[in-house]
N, C-alpha and C. Protein backbone atom coordinates (compact mmCIF):
# COMPACT_ATOMS: atom_id res chain seq x y z
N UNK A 1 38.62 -0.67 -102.93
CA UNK A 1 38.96 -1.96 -103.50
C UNK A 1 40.39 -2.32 -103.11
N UNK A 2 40.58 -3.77 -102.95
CA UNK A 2 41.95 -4.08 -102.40
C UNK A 2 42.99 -4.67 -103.55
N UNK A 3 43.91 -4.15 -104.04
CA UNK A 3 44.40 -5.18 -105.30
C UNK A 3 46.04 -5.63 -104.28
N UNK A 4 45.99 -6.86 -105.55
CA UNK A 4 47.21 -7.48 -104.89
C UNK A 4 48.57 -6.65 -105.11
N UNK A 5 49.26 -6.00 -106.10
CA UNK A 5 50.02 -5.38 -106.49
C UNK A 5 49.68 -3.88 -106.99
N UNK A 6 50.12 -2.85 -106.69
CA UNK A 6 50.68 -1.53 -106.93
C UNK A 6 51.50 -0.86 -107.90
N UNK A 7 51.63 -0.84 -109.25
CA UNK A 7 52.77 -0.34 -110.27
C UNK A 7 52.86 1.65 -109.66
N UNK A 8 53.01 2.03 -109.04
CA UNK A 8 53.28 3.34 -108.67
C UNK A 8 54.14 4.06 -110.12
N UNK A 9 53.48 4.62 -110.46
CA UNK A 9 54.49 5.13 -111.97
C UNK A 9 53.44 5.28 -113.56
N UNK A 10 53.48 5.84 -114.41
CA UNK A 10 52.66 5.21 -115.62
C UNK A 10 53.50 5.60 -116.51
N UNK A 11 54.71 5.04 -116.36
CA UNK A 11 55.61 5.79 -117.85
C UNK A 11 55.80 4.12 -118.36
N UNK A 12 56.62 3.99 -119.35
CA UNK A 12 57.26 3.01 -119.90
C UNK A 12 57.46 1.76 -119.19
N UNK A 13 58.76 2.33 -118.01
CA UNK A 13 59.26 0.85 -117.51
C UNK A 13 57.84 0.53 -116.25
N UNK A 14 57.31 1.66 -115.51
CA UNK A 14 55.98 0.96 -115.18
C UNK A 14 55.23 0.31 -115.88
N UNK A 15 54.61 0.13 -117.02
CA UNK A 15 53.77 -0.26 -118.15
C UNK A 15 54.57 -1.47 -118.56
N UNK A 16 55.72 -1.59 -119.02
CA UNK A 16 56.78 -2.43 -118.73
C UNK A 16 56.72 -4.02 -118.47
N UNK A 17 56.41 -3.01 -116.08
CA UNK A 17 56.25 -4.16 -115.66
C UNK A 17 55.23 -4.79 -115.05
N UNK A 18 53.93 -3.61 -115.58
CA UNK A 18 52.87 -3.99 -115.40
C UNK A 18 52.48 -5.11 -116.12
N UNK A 19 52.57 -5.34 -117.47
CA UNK A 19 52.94 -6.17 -118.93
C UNK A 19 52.86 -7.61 -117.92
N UNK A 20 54.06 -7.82 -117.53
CA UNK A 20 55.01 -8.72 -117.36
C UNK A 20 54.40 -9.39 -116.08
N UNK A 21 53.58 -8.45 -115.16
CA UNK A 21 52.65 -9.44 -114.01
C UNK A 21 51.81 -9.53 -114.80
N UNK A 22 50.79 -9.24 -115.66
CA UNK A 22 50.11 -9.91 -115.98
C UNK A 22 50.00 -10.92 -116.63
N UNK A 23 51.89 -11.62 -117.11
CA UNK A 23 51.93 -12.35 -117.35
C UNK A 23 52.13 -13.59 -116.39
N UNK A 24 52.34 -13.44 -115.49
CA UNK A 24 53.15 -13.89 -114.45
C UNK A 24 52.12 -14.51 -113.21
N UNK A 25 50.80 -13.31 -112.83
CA UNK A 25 50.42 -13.89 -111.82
C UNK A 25 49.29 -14.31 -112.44
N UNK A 26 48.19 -14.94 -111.36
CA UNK A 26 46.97 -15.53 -111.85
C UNK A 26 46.35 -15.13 -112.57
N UNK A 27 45.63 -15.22 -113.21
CA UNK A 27 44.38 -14.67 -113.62
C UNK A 27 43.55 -13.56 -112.86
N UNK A 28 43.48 -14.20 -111.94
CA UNK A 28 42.27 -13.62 -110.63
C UNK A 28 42.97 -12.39 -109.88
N UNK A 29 44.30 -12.14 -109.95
CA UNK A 29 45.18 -10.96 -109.42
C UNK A 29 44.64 -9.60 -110.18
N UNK A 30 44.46 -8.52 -109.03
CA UNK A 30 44.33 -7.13 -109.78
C UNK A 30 45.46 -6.49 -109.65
N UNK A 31 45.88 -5.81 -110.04
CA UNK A 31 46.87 -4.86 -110.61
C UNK A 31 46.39 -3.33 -110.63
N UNK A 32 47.06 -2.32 -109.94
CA UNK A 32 46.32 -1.16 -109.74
C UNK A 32 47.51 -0.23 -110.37
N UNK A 33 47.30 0.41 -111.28
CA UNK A 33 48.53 1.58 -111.98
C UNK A 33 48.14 2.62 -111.65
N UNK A 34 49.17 3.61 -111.16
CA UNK A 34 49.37 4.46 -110.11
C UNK A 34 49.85 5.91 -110.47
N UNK A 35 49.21 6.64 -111.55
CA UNK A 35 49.92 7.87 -112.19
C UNK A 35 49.63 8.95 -112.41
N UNK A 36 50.55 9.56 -112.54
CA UNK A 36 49.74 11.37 -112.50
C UNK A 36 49.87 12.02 -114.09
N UNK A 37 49.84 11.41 -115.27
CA UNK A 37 50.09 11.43 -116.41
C UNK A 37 49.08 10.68 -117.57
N UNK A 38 48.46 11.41 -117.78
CA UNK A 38 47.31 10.83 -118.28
C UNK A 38 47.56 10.23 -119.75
N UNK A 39 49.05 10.11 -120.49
CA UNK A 39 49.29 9.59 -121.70
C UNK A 39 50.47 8.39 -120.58
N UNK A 40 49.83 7.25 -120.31
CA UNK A 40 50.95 6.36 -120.02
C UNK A 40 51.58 5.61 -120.98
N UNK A 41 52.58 5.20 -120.54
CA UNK A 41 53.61 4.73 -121.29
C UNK A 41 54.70 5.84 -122.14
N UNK A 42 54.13 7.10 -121.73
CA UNK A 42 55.23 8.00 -122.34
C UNK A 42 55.62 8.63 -120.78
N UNK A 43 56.66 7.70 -120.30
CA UNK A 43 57.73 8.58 -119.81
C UNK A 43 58.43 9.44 -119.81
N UNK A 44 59.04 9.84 -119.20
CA UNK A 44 60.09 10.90 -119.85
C UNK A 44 61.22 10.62 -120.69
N UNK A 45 61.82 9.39 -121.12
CA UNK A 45 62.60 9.22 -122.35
C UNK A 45 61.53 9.53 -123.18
N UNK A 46 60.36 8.83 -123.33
CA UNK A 46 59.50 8.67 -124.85
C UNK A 46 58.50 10.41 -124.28
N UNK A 47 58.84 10.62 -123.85
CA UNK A 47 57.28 12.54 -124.17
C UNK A 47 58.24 13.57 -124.84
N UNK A 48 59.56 13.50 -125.38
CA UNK A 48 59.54 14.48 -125.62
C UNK A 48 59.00 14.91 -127.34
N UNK A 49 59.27 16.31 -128.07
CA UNK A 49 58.42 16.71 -129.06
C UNK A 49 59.97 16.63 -129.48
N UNK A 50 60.41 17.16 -129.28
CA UNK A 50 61.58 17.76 -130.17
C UNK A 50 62.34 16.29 -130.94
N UNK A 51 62.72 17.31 -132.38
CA UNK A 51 63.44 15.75 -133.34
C UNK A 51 64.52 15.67 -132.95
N UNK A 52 65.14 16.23 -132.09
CA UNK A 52 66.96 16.07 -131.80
C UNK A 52 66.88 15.26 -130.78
N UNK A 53 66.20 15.23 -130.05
CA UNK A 53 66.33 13.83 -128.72
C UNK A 53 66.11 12.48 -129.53
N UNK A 54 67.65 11.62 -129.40
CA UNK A 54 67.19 10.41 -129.94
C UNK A 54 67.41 8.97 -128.70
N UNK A 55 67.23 7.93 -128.99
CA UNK A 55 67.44 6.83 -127.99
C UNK A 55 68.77 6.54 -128.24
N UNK A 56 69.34 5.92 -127.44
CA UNK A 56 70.97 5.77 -127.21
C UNK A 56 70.84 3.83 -127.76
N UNK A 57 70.07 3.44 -128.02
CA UNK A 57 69.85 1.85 -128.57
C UNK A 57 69.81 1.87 -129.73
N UNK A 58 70.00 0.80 -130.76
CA UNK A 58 69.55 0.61 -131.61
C UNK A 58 68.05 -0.12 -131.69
N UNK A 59 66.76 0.16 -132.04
CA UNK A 59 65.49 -0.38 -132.21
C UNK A 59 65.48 -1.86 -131.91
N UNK A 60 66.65 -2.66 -132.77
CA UNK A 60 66.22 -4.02 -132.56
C UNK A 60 66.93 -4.22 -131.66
N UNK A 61 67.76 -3.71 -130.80
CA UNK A 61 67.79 -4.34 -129.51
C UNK A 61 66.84 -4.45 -128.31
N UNK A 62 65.91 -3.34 -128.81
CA UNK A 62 65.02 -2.41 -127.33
C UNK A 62 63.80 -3.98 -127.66
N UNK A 63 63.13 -4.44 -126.59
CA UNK A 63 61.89 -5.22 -126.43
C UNK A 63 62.01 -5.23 -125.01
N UNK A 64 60.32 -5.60 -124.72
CA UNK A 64 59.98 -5.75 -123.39
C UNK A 64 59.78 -7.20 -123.24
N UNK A 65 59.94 -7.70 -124.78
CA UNK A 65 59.89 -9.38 -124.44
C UNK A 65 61.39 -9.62 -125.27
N UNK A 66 62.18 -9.40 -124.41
CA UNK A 66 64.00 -10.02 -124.96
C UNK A 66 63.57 -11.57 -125.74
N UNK A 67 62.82 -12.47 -125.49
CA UNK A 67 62.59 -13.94 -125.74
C UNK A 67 62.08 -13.61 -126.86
N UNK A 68 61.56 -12.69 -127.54
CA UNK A 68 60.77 -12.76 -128.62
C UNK A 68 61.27 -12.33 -129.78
């Protein structure tokens, strides 16, 4: 199968900007995600277990839609 775009990645900011073409291109565009990680969207900031790793943001700054 031939798709128009490639996200190579399945962590976060791939998922990200996979999000964000599907906002973006047609309808009729496929989109093919590309990963060797079978829980996507947990990258390596977000997989780890341990409670001492924290994010360097505060929550309400972090969105994938800043407009919202």
């Amino acid at each position: 199968m031939l798709y128009d775009v490639a996200v190579v990645g399945s962590g976060f900011s791939a998922i990200a900007v996979t999000i964000h073409l599907l906002r973006l291109l047609p309808r009729s565009a496929s989109i093919a995600v590309v990963g060797d990680d079978p829980g996507f969207g947990r990258g390596t900031a977000y997989r780890t277990e341990f409670y001492v790793h924290r994010l360097n943001v505060p929550a309400g700054r972090m969105s994938v839609f800043p407009e919202q």
